[in-house]
C-alpha atoms as a PDB file:
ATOM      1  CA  UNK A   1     -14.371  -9.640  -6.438  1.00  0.00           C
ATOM      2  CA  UNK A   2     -11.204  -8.121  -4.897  1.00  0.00           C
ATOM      3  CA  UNK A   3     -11.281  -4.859  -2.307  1.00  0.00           C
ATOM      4  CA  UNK A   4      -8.329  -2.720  -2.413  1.00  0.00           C
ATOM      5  CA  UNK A   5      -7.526  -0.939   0.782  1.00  0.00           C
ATOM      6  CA  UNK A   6      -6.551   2.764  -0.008  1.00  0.00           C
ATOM      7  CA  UNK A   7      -4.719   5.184   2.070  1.00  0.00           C
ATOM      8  CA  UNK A   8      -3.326   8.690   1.432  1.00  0.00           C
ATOM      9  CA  UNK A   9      -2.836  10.523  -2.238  1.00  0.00           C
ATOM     10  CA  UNK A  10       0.684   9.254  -2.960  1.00  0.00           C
ATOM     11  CA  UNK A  11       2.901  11.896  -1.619  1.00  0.00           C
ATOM     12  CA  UNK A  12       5.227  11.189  -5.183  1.00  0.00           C
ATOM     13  CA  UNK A  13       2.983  12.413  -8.192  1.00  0.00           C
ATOM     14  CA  UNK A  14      -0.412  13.073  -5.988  1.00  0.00           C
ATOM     15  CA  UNK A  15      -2.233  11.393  -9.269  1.00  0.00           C
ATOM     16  CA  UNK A  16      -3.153   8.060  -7.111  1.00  0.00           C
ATOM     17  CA  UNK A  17      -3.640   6.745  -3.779  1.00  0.00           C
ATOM     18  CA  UNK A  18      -1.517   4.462  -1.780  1.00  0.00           C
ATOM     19  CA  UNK A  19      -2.674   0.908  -2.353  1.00  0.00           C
ATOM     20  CA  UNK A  20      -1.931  -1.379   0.732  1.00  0.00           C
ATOM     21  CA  UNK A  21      -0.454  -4.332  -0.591  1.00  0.00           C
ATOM     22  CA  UNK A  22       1.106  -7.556   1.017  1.00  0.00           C
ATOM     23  CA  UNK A  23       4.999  -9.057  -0.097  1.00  0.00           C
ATOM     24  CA  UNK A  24       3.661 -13.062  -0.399  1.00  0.00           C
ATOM     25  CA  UNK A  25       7.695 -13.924  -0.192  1.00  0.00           C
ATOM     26  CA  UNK A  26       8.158 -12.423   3.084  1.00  0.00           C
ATOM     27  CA  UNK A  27       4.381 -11.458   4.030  1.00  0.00           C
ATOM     28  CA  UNK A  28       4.854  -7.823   4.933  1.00  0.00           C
ATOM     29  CA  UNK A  29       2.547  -5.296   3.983  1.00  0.00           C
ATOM     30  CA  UNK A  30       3.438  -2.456   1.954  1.00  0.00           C
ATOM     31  CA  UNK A  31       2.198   0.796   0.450  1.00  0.00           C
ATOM     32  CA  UNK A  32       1.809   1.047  -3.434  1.00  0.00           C
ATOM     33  CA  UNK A  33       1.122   3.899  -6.069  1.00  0.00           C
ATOM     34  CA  UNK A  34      -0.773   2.119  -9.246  1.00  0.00           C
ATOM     35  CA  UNK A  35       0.468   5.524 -10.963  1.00  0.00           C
ATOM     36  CA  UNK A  36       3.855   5.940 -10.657  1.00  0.00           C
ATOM     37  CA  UNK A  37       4.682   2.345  -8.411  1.00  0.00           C
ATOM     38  CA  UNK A  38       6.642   4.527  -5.957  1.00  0.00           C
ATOM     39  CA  UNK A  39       6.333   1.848  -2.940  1.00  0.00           C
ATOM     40  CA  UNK A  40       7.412   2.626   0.816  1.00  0.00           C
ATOM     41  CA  UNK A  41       7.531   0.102   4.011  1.00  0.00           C
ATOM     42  CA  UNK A  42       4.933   2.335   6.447  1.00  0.00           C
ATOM     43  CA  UNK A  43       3.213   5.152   6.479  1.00  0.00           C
ATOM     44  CA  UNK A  44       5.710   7.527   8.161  1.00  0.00           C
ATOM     45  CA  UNK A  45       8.373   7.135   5.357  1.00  0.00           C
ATOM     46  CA  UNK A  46       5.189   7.984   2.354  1.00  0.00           C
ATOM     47  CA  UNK A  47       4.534  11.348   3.989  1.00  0.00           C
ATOM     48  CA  UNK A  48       8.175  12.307   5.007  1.00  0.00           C
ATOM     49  CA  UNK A  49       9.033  10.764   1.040  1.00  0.00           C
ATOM     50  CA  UNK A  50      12.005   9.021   2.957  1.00  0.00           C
ATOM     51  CA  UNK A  51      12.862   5.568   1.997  1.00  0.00           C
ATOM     52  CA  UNK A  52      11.112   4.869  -1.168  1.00  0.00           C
ATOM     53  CA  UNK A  53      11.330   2.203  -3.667  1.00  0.00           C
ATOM     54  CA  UNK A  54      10.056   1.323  -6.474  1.00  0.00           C
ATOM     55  CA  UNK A  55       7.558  -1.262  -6.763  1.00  0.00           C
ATOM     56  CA  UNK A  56       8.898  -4.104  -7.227  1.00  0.00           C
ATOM     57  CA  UNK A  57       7.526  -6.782  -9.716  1.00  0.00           C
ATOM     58  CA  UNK A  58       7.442  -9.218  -7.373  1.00  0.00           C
ATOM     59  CA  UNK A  59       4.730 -12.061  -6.137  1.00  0.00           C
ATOM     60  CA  UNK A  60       2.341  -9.707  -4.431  1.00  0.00           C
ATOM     61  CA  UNK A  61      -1.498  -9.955  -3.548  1.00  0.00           C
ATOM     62  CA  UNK A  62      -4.378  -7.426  -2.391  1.00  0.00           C
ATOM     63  CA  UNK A  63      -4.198  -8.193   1.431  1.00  0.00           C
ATOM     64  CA  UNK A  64      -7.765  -9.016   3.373  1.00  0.00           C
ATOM     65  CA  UNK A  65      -8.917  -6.606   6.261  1.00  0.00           C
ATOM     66  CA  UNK A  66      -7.879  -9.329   8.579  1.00  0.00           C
ATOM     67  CA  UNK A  67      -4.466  -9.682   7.777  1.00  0.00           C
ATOM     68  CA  UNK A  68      -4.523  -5.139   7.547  1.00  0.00           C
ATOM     69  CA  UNK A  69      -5.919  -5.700  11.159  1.00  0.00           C
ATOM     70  CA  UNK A  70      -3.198  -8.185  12.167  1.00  0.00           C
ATOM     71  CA  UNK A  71      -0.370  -5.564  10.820  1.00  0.00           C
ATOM     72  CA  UNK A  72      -2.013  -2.892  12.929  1.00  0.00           C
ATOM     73  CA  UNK A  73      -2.614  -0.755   9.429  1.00  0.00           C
ATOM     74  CA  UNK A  74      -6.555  -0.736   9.895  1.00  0.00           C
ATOM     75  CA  UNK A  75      -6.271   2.781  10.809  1.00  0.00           C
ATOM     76  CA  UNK A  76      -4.631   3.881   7.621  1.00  0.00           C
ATOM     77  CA  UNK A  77      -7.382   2.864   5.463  1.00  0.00           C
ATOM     78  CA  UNK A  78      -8.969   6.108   3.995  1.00  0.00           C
ATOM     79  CA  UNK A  79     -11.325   3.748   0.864  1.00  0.00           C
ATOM     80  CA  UNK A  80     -11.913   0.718  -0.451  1.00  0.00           C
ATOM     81  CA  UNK A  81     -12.144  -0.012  -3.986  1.00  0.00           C
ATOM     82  CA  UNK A  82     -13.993  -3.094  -5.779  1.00  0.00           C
ATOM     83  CA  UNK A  83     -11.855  -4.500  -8.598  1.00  0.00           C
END
């Protein structure tokens, strides 16, 4: 069983929330829509919808709460979803 960490309603097509997801090349976190896979680099950037991308398809995982806790994105969490 995987938990996916979700945050806001993605500020691009509000179908979806933000997924928190972790870049295994580089190990940053990032913030995913499953919907439309408009991607941004924090938090600040979704809800100003500055400096998107699009997801890229990429090696990426589902991170753990630990490694949410080490980034300092604990707070952001809004849901977790059992996949």
């Amino acid at each position: 069983m995987t938990i996916l960490y979700q945050t806001i309603i993605c500020p691009r097509c509000k179908e979806d929330h933000l997924i928190i997801e972790k870049n295994n090349a580089n190990n940053e976190l990032y913030l995913c829509c499953s919907e439309c896979e408009a991607a941004w680099h924090n938090i600040d950037d979704a809800k100003l919808k500055i400096n998107m991308f699009v997801s890229p398809d990429l090696d990426s995982s589902d991170p753990d709460i630990s490694e949410i806790r080490k980034y300092g994105w604990e707070n952001l969490i809004t849901g977790e979803i059992e996949v």
